[in-house]
Protein backbone atom coordinates (compact mmCIF):
# COMPACT_ATOMS: atom_id res chain seq x y z
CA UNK A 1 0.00 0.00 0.00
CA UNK A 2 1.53 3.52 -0.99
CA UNK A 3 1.60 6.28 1.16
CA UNK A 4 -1.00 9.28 0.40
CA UNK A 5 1.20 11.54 -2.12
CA UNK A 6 2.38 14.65 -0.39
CA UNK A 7 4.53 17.70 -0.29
CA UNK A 8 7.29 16.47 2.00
CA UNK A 9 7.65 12.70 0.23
CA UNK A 10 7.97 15.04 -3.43
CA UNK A 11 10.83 16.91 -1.64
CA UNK A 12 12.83 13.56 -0.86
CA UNK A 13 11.84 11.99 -3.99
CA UNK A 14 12.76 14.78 -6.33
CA UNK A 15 16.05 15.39 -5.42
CA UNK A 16 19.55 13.50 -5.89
CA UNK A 17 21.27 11.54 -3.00
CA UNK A 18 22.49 14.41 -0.86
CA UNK A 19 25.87 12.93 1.67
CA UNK A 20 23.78 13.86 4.63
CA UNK A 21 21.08 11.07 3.13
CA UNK A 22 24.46 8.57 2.61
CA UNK A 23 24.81 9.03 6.09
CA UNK A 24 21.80 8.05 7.19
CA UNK A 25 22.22 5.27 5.03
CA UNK A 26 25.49 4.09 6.85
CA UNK A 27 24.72 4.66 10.10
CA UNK A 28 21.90 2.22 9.32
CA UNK A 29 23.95 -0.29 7.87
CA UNK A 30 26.89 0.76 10.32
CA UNK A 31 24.06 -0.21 13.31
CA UNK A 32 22.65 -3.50 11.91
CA UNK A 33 26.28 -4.79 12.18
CA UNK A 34 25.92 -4.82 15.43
CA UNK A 35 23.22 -7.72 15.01
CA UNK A 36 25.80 -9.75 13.24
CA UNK A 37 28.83 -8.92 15.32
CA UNK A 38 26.61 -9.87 18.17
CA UNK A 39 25.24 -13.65 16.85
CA UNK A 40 28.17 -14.61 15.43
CA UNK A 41 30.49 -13.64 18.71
CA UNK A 42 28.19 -16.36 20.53
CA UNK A 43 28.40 -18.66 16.87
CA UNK A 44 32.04 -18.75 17.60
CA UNK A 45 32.41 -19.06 20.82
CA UNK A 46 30.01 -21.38 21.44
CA UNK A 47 32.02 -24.86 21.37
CA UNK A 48 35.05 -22.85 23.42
CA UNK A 49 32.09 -22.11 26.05
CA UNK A 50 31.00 -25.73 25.42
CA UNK A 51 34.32 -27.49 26.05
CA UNK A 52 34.79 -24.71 29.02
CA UNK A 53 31.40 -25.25 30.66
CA UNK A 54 31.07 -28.87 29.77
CA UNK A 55 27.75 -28.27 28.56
CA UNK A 56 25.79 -30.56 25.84
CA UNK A 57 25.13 -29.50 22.32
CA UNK A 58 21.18 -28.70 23.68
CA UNK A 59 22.22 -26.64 25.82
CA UNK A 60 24.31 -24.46 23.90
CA UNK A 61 21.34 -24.54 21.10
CA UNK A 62 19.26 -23.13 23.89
CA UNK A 63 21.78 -20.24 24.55
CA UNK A 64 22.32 -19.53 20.93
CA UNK A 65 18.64 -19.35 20.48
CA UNK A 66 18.27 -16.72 23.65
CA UNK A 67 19.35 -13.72 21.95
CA UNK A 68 17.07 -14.70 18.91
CA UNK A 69 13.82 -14.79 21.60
CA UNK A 70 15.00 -11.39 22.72
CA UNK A 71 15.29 -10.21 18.93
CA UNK A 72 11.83 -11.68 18.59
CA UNK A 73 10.50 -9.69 20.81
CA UNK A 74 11.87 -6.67 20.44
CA UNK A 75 11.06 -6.84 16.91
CA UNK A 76 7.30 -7.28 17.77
CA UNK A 77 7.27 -5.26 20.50
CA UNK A 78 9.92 -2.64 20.92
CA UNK A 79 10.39 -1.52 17.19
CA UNK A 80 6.43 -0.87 16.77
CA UNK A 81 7.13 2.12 19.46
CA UNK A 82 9.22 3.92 16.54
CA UNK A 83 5.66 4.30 14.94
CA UNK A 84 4.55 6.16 17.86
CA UNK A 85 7.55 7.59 20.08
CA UNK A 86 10.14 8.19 16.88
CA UNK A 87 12.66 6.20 14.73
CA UNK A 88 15.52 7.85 16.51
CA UNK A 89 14.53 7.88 20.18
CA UNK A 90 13.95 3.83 19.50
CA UNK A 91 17.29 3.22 18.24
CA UNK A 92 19.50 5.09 20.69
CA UNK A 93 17.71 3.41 23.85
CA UNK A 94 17.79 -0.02 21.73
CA UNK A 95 21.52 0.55 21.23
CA UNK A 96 22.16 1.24 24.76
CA UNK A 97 20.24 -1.84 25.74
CA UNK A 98 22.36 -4.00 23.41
CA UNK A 99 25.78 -2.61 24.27
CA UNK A 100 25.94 -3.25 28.21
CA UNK A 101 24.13 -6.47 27.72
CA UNK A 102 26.73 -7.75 25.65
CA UNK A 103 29.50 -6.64 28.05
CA UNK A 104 27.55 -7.93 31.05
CA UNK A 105 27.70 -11.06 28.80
CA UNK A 106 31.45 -11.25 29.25
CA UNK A 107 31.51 -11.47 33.10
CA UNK A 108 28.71 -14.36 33.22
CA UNK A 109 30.62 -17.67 35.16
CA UNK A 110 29.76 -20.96 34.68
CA UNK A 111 25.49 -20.39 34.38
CA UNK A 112 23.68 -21.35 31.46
CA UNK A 113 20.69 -19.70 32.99
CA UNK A 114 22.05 -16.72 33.56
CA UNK A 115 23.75 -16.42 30.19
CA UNK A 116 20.28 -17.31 28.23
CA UNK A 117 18.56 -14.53 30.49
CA UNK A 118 21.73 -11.80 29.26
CA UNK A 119 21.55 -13.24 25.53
CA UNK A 120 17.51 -12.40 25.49
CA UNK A 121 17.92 -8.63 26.95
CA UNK A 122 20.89 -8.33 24.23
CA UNK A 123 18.89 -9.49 21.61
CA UNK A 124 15.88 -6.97 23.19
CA UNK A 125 17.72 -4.05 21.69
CA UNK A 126 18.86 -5.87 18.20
CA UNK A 127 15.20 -6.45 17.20
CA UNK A 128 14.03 -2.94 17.27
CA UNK A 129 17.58 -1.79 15.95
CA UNK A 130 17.07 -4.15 12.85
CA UNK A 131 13.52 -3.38 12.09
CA UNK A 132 13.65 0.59 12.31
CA UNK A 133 17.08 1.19 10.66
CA UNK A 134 15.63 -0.51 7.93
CA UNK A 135 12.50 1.86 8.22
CA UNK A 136 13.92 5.24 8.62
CA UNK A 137 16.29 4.34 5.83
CA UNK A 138 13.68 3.59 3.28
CA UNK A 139 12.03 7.22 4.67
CA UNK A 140 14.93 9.37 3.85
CA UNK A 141 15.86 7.35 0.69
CA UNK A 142 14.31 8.87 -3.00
CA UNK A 143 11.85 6.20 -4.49
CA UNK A 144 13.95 5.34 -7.05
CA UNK A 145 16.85 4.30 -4.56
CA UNK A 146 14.77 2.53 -1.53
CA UNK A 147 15.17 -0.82 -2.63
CA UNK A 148 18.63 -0.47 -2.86
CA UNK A 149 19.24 1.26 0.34
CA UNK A 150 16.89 -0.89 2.22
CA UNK A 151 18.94 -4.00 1.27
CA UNK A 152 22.70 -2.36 1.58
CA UNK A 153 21.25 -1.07 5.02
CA UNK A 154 20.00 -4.71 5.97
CA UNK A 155 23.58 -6.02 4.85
CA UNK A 156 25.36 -4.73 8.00
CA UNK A 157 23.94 -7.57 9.29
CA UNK A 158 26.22 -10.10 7.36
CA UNK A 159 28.91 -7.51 7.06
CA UNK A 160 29.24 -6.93 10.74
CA UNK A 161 29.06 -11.08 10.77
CA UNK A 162 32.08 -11.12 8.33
CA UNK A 163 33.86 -8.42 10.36
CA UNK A 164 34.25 -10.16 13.42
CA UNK A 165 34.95 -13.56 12.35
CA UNK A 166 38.77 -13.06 11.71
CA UNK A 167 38.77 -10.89 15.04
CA UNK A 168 37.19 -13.63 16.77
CA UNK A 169 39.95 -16.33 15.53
CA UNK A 170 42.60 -13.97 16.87
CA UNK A 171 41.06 -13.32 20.13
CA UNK A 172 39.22 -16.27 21.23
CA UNK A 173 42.65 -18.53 21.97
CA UNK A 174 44.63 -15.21 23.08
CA UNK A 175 42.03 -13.61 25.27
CA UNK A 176 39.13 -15.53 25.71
CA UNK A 177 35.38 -15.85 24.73
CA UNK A 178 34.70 -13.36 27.36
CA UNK A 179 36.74 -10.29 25.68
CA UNK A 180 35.57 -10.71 22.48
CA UNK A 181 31.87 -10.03 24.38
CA UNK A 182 33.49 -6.85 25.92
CA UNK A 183 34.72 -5.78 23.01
CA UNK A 184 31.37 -6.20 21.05
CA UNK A 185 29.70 -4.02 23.24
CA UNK A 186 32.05 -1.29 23.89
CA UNK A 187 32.25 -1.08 19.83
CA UNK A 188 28.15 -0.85 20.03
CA UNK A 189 28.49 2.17 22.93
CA UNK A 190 30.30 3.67 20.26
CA UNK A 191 27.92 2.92 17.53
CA UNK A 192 25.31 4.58 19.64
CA UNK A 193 27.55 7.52 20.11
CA UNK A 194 27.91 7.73 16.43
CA UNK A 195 24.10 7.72 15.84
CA UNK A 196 23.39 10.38 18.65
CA UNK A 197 25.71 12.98 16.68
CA UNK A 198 24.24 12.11 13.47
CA UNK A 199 20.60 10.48 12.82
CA UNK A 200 17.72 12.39 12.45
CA UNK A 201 14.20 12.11 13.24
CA UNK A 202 12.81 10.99 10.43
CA UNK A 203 10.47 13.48 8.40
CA UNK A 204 7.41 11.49 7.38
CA UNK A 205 7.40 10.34 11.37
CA UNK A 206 7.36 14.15 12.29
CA UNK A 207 4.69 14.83 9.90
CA UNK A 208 2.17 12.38 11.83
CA UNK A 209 3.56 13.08 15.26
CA UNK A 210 1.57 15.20 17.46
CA UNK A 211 1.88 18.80 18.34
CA UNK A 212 1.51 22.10 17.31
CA UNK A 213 1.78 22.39 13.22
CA UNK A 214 4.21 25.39 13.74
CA UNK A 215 6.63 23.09 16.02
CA UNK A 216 6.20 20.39 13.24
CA UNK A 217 6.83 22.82 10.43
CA UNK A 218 9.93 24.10 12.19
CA UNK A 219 11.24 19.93 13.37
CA UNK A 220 10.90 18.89 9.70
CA UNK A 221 12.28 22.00 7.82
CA UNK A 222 15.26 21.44 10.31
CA UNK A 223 15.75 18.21 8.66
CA UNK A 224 14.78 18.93 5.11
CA UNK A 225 17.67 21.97 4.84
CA UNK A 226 20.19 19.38 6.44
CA UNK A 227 19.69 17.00 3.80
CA UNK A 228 19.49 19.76 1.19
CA UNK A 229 15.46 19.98 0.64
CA UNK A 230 13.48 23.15 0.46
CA UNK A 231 11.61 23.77 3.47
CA UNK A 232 7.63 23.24 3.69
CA UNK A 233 5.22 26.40 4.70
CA UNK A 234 2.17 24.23 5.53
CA UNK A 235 1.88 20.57 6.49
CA UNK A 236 -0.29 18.45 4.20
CA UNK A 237 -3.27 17.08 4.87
CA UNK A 238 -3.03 13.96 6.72
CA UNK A 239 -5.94 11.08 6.94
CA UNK A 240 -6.94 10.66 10.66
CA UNK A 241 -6.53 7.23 10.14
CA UNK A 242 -2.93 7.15 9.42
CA UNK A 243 -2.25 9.76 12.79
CA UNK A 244 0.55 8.05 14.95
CA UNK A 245 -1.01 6.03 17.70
CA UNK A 246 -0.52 2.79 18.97
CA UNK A 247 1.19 0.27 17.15
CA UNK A 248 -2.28 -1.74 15.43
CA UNK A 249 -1.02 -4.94 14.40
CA UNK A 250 -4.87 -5.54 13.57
CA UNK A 251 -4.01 -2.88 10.73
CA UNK A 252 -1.74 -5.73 9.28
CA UNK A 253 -4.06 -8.31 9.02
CA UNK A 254 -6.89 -5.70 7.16
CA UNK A 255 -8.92 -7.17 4.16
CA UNK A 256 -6.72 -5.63 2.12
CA UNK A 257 -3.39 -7.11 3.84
CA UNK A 258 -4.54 -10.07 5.23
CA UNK A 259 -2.87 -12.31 2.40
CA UNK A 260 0.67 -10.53 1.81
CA UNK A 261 1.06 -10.22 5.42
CA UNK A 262 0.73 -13.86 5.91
CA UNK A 263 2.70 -14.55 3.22
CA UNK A 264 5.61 -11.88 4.23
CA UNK A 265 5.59 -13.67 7.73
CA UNK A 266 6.00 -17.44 6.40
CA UNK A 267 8.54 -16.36 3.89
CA UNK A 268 10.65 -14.58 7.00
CA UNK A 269 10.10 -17.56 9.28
CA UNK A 270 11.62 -19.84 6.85
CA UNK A 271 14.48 -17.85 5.26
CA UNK A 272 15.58 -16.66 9.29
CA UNK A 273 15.37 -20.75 9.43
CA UNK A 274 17.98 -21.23 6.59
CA UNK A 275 19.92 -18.26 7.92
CA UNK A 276 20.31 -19.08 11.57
CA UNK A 277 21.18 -22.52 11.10
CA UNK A 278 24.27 -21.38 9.02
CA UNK A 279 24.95 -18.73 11.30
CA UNK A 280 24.80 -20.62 14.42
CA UNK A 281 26.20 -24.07 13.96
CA UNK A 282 28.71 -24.01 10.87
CA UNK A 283 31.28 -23.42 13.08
CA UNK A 284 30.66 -26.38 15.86
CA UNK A 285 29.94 -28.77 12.86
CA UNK A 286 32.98 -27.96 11.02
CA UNK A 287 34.70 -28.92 14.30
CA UNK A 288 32.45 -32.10 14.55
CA UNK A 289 33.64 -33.08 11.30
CA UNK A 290 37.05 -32.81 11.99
CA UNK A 291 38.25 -29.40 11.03
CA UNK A 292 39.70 -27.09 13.06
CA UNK A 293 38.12 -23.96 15.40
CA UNK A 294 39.70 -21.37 12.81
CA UNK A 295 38.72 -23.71 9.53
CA UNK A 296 35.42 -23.14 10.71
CA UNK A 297 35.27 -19.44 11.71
CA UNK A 298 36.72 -18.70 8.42
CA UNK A 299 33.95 -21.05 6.85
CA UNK A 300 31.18 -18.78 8.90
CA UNK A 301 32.98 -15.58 7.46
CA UNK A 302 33.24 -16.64 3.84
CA UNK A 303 29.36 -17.20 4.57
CA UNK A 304 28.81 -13.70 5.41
CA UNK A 305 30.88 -12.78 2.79
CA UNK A 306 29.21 -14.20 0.41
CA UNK A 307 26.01 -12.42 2.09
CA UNK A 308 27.66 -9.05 1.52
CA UNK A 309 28.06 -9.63 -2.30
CA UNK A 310 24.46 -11.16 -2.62
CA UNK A 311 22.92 -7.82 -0.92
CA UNK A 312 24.36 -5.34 -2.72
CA UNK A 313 23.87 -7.33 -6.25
CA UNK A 314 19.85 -7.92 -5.73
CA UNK A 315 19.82 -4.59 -4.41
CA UNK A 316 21.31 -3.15 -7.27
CA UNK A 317 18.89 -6.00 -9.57
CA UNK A 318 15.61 -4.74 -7.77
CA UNK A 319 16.16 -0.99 -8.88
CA UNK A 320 15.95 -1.95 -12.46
CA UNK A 321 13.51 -4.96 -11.82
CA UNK A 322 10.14 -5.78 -10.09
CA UNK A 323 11.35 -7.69 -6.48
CA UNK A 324 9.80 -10.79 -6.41
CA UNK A 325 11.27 -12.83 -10.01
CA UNK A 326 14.96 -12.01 -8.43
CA UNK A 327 14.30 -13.10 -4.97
CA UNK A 328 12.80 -16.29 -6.27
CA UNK A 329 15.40 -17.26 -7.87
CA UNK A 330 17.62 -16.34 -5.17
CA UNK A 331 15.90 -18.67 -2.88
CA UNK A 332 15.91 -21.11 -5.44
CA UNK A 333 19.22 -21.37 -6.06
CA UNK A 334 19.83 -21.67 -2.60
CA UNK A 335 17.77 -24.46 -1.89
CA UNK A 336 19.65 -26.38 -5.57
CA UNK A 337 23.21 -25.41 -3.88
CA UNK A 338 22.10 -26.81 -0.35
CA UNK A 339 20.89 -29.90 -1.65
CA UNK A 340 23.87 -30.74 -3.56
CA UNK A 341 26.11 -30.30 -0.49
CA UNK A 342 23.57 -32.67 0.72
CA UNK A 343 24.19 -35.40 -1.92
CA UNK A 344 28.10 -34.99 -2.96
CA UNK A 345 29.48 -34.40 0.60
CA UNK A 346 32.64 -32.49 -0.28
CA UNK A 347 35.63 -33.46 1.84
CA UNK A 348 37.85 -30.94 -0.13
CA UNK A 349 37.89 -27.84 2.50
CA UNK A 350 38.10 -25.58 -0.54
CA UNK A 351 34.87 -27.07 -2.00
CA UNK A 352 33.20 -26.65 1.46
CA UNK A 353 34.42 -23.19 1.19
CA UNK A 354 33.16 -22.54 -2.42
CA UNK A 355 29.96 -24.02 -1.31
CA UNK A 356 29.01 -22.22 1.89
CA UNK A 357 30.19 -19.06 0.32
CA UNK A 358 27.62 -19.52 -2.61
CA UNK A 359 24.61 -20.35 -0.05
CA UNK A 360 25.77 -17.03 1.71
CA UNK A 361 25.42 -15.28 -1.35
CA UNK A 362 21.80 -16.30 -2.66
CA UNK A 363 20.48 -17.00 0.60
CA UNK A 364 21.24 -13.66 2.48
CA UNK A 365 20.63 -11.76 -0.72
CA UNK A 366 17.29 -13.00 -1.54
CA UNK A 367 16.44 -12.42 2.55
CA UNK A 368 17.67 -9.07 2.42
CA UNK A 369 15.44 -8.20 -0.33
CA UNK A 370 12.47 -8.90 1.65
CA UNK A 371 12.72 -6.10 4.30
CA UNK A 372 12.18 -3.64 0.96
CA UNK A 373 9.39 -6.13 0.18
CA UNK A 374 8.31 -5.19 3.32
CA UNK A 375 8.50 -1.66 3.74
CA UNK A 376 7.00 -1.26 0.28
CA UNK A 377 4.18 -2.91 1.49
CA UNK A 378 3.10 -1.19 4.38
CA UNK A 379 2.39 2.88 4.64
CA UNK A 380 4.34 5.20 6.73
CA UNK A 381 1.95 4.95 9.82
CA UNK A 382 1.97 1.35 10.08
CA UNK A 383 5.84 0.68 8.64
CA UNK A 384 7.69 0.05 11.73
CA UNK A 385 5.29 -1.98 12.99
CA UNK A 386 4.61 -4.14 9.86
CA UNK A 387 8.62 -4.36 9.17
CA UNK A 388 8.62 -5.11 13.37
CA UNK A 389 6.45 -7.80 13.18
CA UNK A 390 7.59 -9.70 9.70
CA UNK A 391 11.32 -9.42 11.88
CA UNK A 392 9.80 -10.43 14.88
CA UNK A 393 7.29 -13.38 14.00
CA UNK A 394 10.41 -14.61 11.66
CA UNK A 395 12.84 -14.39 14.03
CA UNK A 396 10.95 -17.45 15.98
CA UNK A 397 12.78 -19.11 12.53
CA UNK A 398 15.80 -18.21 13.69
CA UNK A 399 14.93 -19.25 17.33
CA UNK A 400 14.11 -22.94 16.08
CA UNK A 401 17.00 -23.21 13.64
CA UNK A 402 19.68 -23.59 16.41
CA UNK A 403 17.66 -25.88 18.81
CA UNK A 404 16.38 -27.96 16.12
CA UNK A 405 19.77 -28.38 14.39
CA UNK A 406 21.11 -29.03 18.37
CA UNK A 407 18.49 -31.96 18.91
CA UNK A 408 19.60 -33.25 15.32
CA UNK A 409 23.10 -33.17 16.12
CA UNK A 410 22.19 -35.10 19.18
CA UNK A 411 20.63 -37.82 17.12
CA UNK A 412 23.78 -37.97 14.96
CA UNK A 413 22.86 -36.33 11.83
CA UNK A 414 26.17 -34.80 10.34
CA UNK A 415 26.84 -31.75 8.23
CA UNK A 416 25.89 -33.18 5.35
CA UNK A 417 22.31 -34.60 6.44
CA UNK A 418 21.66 -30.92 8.11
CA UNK A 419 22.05 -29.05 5.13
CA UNK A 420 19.28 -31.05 3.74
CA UNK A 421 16.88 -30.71 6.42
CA UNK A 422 17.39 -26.56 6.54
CA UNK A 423 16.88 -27.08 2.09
CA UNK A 424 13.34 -27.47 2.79
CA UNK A 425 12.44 -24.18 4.00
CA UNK A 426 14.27 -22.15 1.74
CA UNK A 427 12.00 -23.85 -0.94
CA UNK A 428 9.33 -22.62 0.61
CA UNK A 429 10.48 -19.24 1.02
CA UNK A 430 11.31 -19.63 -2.86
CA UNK A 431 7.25 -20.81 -3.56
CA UNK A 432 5.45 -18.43 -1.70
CA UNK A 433 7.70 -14.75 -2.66
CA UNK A 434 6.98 -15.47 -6.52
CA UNK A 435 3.21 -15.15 -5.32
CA UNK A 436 3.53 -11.69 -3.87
CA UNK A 437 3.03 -8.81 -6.43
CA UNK A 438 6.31 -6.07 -5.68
């Protein structure tokens, strides 16, 4: 559903990409690497903590899966609020929240409780960053540029992922699982920082806000001269029923909704399946299979290489293309890759590199795509709560991947078998996107 044409959307629209927008643009992207420097510091560490702890492979699927209920949440939850309180007051308390949990998560000792209670407040703040960076960067993006910018902001996630993989091999037997945690989240304090000096509100959220129209005039032509717009005399007319108010998820599920919406939040559920299952166990299955700790970091960071590439290539596809052919065969060639990893079982560790870094690409890229999907599909006064909840309700995908893949491990299915399991919902994914008219 479009938004209602109006003065202030022309302004952004007409103009070129100003460097105030392109930083905007990073400091989402720069702030949805946090999400990835975050799960993959616990992918990593995770069979260090095992051996340390001497905890089973369930358990450790249960902590890998606690940030991912936190993220779950505070998709669903948290994020909605940027509807009604502000992109930019969401993110800065959201960053806060994510920083000194992840430090506090380098001084737990010994307690798998208490380290699955830490890993679901970190992930708290990781939801709502992911869902409204991705929203206030489609706001201040022209039309012609949002699908691109949506997906290069949503790639911080795998770039932040790539980042900290090498880091991680050079800390983890030098310093410890527990620095690389304190490191994570002093480098998100300082992400926060950056975002405090830099993001603005976002101008379509002003519009709807409430107040006095002189206040909002003056709030939003503050922003539109910093990003080189003309300046608005009058506010447009706004429907009463898109006013900010409190986050209606019935608004999602409207007769006309009701089908994409469903659709969007199946298609998130199973590619957050695929995703997390990479993400969180590549590295304790490479070491299962007789590779070493680094072999397998290195595997997880080619991975989100490879998701870096795929991003900014369907990105730069969808500008030029309608959204849904290109994700579909993204998906799709996913699901062909994973199933003949499945059926050769390469024991070459270049092939298992070639391979994983492939999935990366097509998997993460045709993923990525979706949060445009999604903020194409829902209007302004409904976006970060629509975006919140696809995140949110798919994120219980990436909750499931890790415990399902640890109870499978458990019953002694290898690599190999695994990668055929997680093929099925990527098919899926691939099915139902081609369905969806964007």
């Amino acid at each position: 559903m479009a938004d209602q044409n109006n003065i202030i959307r022309e302004r952004i629209d007409s103009g070129p990409m100003t460097r105030a927008q392109i930083i905007i643009v990073a400091l989402g992207f720069i702030l949805n690497c946090v999400d990835g420097i975050d799960v993959v510091s616990m992918s990593v560490a995770a069979p260090v903590l095992s051996e340390s702890w001497q905890i089973s492979s369930v358990e450790v699927g249960y902590i890998l899966s606690a940030a991912l209920v936190g993220m779950c949440i505070g998709a669903m939850f948290l994020a909605p609020l940027a509807d009604q309180y502000g992109r930019r007051k969401i993110v800065l308390y959201s960053a806060l929240l994510t920083g000194f949990s992840m430090i506090a998560t380098g001084f737990v000792d010994r307690s798998v409780e208490m380290m699955i209670l830490i890993r679901a407040i970190s992930g708290l703040g990781i939801g709502a960053i992911f869902a409204s960076a991705a929203t206030f960067g489609g706001e201040f993006t022209p039309e012609r540029f949002k699908n691109f910018t949506v997906t290069i902001i949503v790639s911080g996630y795998p770039f932040g992922a790539a980042v900290v993989g090498p880091i991680a091999a050079y800390i983890l037997p030098a310093y410890g699982w527990q620095t690389l945690f304190i490191c994570a989240g002093i480098a998100t304090l300082f992400i926060c920082f950056l975002a405090f000096l830099l993001l603005p509100e976002s101008v379509q959220y002003l519009e709807r806000s409430k107040g006095e129209a002189s206040e909002k005039i003056a709030a939003i032509n503050k922003v539109l001269v910093r990003i080189s717009r003309e300046p608005i005399d009058q506010l447009p007319e706004i429907d009463k029923t898109t006013e900010i108010k409190a986050a209606d998820v019935k608004s999602l599920i409207g007769p006309d909704l009701i089908k994409t919406t469903l659709k969007l939040w199946a298609i998130f559920f199973t590619g957050y399946l695929g995703i997390y299952f990479i993400i969180s166990w590549v590295p304790s299955l490479f070491v299962n299979s007789g590779w070493t700790m680094s072999q397998g970091i290195y595997a997880l960071t080619l991975s989100n290489v490879g998701a870096v590439f795929g991003t900014t290539c369907i990105g730069l596809i969808t500008t030029r293309f309608k959204q849904a052919v290109p994700i579909g065969i993204f998906f799709g060639l996913t699901a062909m890759l994973m199933i003949y990893f499945t059926v050769s079982e390469p024991t070459e560790l270049m092939m298992l590199y070639i391979l994983i870094f492939l999935i990366g690409v097509f998997l993460n890229g045709a993923f990525s795509a979706m949060f445009a999907v999604a903020a194409r599909t829902y209007q302004t006064s409904i976006r970060s709560t629509g975006i919140g909840w696809c995140a949110g309700l798919g994120r219980t995908g990436a909750i499931v991947a890790p415990i399902l893949a640890g109870y499978l491990v458990a019953q002694n299915f290898d690599m190999y078998a695994l990668f055929a399991v997680f093929a099925v919902p990527v098919i899926i994914a691939a099915a139902l996107i081609v369905t969806i008219k964007v």
